[in-house]
PDB file of N, CA and C in Angstrom:
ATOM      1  N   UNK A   1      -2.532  13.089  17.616  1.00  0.00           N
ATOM      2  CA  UNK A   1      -3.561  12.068  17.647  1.00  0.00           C
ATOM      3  C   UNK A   1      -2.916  10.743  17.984  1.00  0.00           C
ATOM      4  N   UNK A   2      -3.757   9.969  18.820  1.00  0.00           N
ATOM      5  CA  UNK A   2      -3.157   8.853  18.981  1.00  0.00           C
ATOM      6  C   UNK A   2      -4.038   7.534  18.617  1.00  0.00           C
ATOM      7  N   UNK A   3      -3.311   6.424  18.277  1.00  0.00           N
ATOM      8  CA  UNK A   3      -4.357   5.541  18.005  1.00  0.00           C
ATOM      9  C   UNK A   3      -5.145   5.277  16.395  1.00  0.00           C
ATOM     10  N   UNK A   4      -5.112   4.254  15.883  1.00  0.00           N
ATOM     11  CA  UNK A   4      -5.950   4.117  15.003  1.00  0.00           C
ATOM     12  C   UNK A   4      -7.032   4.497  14.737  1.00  0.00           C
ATOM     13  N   UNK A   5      -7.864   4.170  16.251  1.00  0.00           N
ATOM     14  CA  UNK A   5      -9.543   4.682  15.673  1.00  0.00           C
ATOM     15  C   UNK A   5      -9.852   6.223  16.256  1.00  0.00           C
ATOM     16  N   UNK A   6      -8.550   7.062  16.414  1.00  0.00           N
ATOM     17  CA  UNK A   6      -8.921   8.029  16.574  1.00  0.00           C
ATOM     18  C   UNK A   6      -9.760   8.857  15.531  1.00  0.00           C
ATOM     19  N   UNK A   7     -10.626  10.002  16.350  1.00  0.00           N
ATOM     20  CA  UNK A   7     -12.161  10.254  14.724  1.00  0.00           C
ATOM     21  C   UNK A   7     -12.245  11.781  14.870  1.00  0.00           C
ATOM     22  N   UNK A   8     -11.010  12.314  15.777  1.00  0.00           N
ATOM     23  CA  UNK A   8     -11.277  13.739  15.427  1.00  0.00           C
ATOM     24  C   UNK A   8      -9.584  13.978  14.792  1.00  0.00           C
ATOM     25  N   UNK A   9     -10.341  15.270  13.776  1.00  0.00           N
ATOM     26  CA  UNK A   9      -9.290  15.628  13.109  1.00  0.00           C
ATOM     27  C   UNK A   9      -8.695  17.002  13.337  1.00  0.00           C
ATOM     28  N   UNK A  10      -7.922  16.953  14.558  1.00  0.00           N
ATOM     29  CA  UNK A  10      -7.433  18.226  14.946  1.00  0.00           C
ATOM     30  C   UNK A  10      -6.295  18.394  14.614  1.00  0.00           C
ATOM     31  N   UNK A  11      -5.397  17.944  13.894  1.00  0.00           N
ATOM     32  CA  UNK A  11      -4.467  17.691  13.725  1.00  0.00           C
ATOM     33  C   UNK A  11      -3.105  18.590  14.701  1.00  0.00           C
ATOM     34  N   UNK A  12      -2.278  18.817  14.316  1.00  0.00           N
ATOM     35  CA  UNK A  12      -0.970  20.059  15.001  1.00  0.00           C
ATOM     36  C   UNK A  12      -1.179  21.174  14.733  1.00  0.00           C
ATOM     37  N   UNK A  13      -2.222  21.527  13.584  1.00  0.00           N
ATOM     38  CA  UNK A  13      -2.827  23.059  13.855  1.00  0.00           C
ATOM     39  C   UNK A  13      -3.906  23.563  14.210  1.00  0.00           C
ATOM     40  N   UNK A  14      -3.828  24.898  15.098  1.00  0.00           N
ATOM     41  CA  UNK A  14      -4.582  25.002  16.204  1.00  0.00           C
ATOM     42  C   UNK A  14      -5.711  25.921  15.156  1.00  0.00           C
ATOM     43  N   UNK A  15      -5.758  26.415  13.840  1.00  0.00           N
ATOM     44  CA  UNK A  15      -6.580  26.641  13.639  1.00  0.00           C
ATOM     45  C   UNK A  15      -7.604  26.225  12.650  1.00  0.00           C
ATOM     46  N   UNK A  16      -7.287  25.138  12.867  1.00  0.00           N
ATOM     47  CA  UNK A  16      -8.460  23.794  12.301  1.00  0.00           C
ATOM     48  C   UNK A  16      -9.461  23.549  13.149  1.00  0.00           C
ATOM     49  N   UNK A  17     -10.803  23.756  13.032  1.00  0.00           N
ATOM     50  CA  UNK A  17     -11.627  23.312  13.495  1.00  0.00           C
ATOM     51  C   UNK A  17     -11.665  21.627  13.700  1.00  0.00           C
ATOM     52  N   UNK A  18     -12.159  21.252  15.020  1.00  0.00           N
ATOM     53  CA  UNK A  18     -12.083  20.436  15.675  1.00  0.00           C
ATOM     54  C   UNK A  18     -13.406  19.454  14.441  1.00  0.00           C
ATOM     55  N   UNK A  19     -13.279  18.335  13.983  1.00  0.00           N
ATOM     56  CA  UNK A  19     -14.308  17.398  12.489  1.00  0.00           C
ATOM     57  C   UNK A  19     -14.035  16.280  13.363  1.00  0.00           C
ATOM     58  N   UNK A  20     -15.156  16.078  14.144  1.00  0.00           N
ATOM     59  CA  UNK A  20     -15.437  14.838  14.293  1.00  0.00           C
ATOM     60  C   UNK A  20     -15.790  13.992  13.213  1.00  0.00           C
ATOM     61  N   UNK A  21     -15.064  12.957  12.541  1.00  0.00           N
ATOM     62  CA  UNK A  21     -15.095  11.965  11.638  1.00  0.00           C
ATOM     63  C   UNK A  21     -15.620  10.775  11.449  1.00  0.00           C
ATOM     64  N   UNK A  22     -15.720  10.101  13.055  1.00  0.00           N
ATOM     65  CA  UNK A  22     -16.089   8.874  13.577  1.00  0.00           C
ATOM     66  C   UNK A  22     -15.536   8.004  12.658  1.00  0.00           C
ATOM     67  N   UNK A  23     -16.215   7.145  12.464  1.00  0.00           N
ATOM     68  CA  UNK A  23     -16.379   5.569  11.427  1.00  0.00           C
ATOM     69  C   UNK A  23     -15.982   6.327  10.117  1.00  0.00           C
ATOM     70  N   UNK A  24     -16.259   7.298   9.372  1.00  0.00           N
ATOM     71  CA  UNK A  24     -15.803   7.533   8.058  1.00  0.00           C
ATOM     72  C   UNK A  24     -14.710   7.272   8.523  1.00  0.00           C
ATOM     73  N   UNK A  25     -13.579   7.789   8.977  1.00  0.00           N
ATOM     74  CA  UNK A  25     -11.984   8.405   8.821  1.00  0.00           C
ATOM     75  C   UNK A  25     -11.776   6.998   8.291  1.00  0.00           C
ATOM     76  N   UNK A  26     -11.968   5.616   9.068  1.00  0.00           N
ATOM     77  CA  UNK A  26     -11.017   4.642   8.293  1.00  0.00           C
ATOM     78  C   UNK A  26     -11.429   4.319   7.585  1.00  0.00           C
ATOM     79  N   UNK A  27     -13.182   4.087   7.081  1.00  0.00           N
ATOM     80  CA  UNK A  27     -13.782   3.523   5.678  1.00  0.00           C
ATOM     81  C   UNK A  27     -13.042   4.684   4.701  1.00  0.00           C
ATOM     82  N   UNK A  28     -12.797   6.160   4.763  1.00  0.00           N
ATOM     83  CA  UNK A  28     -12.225   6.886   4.116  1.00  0.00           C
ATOM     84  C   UNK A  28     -10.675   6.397   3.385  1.00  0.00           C
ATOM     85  N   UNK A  29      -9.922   6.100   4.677  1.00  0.00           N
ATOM     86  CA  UNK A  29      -8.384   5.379   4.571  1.00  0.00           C
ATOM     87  C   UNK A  29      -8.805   4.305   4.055  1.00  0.00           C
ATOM     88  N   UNK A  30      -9.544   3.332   3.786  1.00  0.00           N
ATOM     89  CA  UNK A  30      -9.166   2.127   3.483  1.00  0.00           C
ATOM     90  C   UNK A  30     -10.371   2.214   2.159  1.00  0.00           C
ATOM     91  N   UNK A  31     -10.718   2.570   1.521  1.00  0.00           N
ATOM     92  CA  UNK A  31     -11.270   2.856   0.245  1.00  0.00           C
ATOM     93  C   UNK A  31      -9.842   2.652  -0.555  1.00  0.00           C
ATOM     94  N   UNK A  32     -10.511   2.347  -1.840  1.00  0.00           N
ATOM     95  CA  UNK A  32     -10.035   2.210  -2.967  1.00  0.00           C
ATOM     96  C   UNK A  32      -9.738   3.491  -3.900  1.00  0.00           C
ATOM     97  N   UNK A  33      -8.967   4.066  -3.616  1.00  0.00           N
ATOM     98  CA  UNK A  33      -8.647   5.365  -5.056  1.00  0.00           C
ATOM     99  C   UNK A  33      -7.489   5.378  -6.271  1.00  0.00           C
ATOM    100  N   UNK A  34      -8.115   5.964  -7.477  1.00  0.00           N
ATOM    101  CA  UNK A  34      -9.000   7.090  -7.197  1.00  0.00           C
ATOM    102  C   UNK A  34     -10.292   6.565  -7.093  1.00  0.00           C
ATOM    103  N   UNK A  35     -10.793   7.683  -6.583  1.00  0.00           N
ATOM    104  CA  UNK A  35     -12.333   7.745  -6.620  1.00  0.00           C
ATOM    105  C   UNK A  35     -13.158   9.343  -6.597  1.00  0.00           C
ATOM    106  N   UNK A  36     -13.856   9.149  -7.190  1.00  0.00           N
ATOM    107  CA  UNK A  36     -14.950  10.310  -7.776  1.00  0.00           C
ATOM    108  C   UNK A  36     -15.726  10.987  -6.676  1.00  0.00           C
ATOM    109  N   UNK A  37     -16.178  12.206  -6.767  1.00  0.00           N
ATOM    110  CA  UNK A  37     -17.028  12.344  -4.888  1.00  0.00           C
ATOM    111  C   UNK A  37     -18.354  11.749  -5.102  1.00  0.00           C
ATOM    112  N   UNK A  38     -19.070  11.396  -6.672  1.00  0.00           N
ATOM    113  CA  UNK A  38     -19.525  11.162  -6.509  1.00  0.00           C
ATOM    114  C   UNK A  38     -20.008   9.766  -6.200  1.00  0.00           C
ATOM    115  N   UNK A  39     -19.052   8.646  -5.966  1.00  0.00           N
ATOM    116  CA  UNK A  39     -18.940   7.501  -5.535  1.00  0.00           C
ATOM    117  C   UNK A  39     -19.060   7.567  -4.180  1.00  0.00           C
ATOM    118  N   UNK A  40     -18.200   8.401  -3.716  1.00  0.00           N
ATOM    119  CA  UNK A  40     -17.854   8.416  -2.197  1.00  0.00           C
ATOM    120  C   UNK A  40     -19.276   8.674  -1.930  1.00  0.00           C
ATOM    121  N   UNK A  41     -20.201   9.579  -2.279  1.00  0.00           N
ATOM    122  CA  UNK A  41     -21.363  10.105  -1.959  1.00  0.00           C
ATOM    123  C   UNK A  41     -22.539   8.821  -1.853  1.00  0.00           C
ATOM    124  N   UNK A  42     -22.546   8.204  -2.762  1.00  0.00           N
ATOM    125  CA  UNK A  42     -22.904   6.472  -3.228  1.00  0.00           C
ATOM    126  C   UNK A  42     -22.756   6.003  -2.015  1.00  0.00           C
ATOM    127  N   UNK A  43     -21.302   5.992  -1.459  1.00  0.00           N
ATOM    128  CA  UNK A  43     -21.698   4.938  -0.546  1.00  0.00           C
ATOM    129  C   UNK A  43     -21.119   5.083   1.130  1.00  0.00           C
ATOM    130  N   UNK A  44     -20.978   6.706   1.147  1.00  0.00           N
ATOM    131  CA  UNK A  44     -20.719   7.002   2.117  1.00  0.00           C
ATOM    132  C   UNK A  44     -21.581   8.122   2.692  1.00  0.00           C
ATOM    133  N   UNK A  45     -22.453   8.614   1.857  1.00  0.00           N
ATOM    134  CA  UNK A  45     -23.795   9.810   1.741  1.00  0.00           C
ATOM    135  C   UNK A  45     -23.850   9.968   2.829  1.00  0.00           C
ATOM    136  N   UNK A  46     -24.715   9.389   3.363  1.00  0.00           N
ATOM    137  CA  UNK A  46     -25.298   9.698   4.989  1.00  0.00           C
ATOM    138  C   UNK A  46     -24.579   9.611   6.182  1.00  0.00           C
ATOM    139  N   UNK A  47     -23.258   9.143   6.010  1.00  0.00           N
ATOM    140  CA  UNK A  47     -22.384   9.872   7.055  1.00  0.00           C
ATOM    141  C   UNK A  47     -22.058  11.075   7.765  1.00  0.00           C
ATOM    142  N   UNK A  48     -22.310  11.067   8.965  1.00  0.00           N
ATOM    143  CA  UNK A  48     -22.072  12.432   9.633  1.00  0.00           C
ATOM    144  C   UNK A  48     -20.903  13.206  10.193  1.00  0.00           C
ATOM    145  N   UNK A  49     -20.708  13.753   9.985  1.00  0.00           N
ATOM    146  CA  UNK A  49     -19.479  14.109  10.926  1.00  0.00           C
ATOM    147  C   UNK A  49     -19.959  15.532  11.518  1.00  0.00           C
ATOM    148  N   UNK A  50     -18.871  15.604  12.527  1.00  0.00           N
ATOM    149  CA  UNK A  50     -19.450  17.048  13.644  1.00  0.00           C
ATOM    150  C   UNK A  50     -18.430  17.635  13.990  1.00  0.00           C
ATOM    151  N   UNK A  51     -18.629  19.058  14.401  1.00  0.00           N
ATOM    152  CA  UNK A  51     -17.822  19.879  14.557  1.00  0.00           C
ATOM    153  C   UNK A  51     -18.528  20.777  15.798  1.00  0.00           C
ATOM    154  N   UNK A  52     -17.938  21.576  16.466  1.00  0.00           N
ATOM    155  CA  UNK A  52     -18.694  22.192  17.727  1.00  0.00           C
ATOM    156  C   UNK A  52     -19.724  22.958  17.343  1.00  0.00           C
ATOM    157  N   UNK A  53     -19.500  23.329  16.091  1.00  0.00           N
ATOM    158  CA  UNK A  53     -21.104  24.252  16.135  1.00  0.00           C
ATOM    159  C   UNK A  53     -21.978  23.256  15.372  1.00  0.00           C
ATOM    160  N   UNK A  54     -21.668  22.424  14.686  1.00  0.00           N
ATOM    161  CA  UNK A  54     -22.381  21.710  13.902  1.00  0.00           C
ATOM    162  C   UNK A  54     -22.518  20.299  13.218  1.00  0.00           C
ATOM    163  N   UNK A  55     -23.171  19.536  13.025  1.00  0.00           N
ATOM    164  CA  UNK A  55     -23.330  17.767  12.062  1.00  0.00           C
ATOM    165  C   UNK A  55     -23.574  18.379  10.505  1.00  0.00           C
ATOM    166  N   UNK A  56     -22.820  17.852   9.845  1.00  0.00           N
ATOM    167  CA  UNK A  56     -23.429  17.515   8.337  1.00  0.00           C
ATOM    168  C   UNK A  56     -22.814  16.528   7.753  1.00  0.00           C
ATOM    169  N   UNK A  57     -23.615  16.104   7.134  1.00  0.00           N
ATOM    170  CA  UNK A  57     -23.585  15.029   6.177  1.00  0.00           C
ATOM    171  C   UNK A  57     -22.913  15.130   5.437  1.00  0.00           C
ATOM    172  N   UNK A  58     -22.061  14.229   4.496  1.00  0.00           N
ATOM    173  CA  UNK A  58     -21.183  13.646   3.752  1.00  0.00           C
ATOM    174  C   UNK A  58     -21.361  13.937   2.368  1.00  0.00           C
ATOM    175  N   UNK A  59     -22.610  13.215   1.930  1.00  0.00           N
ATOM    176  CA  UNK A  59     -23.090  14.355   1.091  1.00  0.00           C
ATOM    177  C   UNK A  59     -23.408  15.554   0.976  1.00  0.00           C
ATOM    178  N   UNK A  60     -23.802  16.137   1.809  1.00  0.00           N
ATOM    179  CA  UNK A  60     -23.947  17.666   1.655  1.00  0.00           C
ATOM    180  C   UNK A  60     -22.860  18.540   1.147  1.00  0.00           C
ATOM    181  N   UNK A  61     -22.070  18.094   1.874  1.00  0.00           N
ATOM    182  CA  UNK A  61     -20.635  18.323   2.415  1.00  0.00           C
ATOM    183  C   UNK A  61     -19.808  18.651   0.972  1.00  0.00           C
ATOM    184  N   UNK A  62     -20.073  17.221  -0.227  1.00  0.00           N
ATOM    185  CA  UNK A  62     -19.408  17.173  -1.138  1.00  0.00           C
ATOM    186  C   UNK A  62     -20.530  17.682  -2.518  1.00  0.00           C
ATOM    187  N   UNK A  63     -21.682  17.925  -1.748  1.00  0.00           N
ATOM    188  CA  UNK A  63     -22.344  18.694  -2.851  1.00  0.00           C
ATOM    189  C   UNK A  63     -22.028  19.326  -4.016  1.00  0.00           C
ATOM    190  N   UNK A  64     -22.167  19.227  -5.182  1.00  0.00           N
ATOM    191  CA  UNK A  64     -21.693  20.358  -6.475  1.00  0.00           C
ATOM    192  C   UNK A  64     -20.449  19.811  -6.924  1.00  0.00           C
ATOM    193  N   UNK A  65     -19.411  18.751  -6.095  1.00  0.00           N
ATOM    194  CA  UNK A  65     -18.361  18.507  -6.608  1.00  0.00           C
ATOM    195  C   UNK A  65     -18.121  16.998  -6.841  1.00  0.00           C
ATOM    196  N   UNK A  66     -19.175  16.507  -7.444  1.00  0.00           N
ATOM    197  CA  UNK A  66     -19.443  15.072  -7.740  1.00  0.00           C
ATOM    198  C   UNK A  66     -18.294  14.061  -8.930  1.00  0.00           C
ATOM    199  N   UNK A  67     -17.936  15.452 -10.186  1.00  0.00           N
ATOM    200  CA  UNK A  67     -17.123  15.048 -11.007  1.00  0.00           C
ATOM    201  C   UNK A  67     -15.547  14.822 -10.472  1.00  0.00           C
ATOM    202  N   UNK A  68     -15.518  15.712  -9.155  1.00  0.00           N
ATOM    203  CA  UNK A  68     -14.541  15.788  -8.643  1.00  0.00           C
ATOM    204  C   UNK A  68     -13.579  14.370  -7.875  1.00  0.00           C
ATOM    205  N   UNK A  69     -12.323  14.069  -8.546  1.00  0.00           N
ATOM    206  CA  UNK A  69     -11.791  12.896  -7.939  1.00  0.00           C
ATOM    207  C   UNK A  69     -10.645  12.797  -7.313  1.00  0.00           C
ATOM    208  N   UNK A  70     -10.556  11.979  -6.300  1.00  0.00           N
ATOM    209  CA  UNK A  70      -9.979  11.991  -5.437  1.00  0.00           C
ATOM    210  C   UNK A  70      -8.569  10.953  -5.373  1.00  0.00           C
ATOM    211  N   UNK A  71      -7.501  11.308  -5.317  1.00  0.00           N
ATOM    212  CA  UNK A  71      -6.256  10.285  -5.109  1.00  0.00           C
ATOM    213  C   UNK A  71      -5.949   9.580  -4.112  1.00  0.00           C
ATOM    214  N   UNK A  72      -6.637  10.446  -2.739  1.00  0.00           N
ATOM    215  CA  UNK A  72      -5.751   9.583  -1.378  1.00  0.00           C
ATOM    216  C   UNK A  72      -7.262   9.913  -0.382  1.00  0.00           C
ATOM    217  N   UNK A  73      -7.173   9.621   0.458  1.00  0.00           N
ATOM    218  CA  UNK A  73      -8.034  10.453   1.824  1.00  0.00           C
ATOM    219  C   UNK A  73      -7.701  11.467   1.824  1.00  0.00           C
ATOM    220  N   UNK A  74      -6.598  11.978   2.122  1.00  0.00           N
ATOM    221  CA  UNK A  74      -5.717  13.165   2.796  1.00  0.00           C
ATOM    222  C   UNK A  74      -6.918  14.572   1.638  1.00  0.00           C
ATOM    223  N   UNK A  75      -7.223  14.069   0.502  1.00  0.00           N
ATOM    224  CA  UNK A  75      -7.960  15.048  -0.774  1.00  0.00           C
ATOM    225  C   UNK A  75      -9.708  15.360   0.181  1.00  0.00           C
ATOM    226  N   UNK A  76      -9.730  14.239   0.301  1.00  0.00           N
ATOM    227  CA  UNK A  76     -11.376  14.077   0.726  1.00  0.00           C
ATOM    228  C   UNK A  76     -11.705  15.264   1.474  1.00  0.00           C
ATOM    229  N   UNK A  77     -10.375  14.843   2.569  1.00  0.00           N
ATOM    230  CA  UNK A  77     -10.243  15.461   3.993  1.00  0.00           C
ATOM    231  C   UNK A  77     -10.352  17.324   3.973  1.00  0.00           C
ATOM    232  N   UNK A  78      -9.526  17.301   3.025  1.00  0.00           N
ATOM    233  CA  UNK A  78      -9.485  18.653   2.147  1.00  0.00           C
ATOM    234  C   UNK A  78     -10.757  19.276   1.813  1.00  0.00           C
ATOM    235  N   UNK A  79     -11.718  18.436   0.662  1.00  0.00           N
ATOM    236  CA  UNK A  79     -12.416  18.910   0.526  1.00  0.00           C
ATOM    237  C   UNK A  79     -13.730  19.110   1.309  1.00  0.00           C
ATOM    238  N   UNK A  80     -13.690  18.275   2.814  1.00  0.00           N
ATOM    239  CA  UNK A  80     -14.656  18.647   3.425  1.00  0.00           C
ATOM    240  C   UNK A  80     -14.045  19.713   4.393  1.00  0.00           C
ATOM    241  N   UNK A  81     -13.196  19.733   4.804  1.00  0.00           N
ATOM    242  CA  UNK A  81     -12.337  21.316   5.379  1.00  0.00           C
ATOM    243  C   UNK A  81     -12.770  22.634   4.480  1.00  0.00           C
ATOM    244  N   UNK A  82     -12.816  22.219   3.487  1.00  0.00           N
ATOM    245  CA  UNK A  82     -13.348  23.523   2.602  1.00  0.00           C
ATOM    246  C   UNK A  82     -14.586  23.323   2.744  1.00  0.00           C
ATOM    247  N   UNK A  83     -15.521  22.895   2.846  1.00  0.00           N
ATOM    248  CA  UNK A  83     -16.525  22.517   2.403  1.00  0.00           C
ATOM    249  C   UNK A  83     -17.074  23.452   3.803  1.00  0.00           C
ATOM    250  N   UNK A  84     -16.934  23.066   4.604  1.00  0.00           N
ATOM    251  CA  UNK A  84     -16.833  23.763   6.390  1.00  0.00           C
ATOM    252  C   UNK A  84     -16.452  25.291   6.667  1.00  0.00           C
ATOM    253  N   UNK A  85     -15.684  25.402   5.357  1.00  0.00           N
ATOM    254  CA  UNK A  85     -15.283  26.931   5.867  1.00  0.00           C
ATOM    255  C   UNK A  85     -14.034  27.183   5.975  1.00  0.00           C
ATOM    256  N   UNK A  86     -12.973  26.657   5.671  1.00  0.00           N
ATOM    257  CA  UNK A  86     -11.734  26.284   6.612  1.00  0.00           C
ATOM    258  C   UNK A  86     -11.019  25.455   5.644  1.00  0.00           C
ATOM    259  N   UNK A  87      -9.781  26.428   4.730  1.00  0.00           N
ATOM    260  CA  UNK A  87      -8.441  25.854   4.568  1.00  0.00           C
ATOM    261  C   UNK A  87      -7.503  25.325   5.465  1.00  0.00           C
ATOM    262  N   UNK A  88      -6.942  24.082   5.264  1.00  0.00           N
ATOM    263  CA  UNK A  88      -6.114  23.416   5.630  1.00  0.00           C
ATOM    264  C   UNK A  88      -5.032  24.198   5.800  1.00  0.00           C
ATOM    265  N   UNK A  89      -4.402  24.247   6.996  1.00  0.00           N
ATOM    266  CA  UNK A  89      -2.720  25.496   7.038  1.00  0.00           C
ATOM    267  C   UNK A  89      -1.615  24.206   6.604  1.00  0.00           C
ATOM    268  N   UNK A  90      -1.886  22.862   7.250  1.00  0.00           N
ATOM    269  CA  UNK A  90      -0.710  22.229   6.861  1.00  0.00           C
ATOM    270  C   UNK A  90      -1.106  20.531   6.236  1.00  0.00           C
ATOM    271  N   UNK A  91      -1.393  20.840   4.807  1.00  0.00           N
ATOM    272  CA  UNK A  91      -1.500  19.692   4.118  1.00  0.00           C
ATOM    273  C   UNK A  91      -0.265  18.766   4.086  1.00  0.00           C
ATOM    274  N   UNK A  92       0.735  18.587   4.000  1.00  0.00           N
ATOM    275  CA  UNK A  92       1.474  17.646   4.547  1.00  0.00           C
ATOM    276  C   UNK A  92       1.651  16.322   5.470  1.00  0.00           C
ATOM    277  N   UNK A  93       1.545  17.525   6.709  1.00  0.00           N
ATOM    278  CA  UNK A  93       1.239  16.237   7.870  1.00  0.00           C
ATOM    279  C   UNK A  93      -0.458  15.793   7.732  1.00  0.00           C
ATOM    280  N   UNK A  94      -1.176  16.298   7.477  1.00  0.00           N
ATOM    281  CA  UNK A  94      -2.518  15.962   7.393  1.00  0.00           C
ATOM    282  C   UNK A  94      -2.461  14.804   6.182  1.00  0.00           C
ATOM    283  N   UNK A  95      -1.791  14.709   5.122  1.00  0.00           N
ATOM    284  CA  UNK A  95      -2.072  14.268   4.325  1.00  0.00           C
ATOM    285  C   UNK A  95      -0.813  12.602   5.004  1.00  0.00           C
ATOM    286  N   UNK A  96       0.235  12.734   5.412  1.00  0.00           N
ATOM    287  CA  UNK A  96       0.647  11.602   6.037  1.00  0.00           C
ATOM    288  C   UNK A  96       0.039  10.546   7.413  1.00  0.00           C
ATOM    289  N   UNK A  97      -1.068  11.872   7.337  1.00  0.00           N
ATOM    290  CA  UNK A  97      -1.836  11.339   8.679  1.00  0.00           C
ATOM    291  C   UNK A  97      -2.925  10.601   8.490  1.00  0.00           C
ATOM    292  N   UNK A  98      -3.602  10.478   7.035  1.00  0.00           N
ATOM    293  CA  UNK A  98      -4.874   9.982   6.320  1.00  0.00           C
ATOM    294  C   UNK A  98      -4.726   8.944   5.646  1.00  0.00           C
ATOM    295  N   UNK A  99      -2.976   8.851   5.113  1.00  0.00           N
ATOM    296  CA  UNK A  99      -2.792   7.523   4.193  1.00  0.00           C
ATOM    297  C   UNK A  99      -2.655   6.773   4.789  1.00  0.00           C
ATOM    298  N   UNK A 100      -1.517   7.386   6.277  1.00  0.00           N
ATOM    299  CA  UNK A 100      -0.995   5.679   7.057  1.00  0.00           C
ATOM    300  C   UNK A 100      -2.354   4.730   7.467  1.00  0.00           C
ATOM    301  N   UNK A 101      -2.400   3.914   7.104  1.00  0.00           N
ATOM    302  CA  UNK A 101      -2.871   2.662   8.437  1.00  0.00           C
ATOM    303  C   UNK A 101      -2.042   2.024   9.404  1.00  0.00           C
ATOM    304  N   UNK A 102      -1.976   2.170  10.373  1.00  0.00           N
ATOM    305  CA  UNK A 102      -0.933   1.480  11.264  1.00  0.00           C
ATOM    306  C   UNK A 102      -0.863  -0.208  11.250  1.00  0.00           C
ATOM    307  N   UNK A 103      -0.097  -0.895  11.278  1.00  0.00           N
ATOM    308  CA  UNK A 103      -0.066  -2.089  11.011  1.00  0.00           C
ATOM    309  C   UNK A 103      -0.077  -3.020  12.232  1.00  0.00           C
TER     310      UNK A 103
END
């Protein structure tokens, strides 16, 4: 990926579905954590993100796991990868890829 406002999350593995992120990815990075999903849901709810077969919402997405809280982006990111269908193969670089902000 290149670029700051890049908004898809394909990362270096090829069997990650392609999450269009748009505008969440950096309100995601630049949030305050921890935070609860159900905060994120508060005030990020109706955000969409897309994938080739499909859009869903932010909330939907984090449905049922409201008590659930979050330390970094790189978690979020996680739990909407699951949320989709689809474990993460390499949390690592994904997770160095969600904290940086480039300066």
């Amino acid at each position: 990926m290149s670029g700051d406002n890049a908004d898809h999350d394909t990362g270096a593995h090829d069997s990650a579905p392609a999450v269009t992120f748009g505008p969440l990815k950096r309100a995601l990075r630049e949030h305050r954590y921890p935070v609860t999903a159900a905060e994120l849901i508060e005030q990020y709810g109706a955000a969409t993100l897309e994938t080739p077969a499909r859009t869903a919402r932010l909330d939907g997405l984090l449905e049922g796991r409201e008590e659930t809280q979050f330390r970094d982006p790189s978690e979020v990111r996680e739990a909407v990868l699951d949320a989709l269908g689809h474990a993460d193969a390499s949390p690592e670089a994904a997770a160095d890829e969600w904290t940086r902000l480039p300066r």
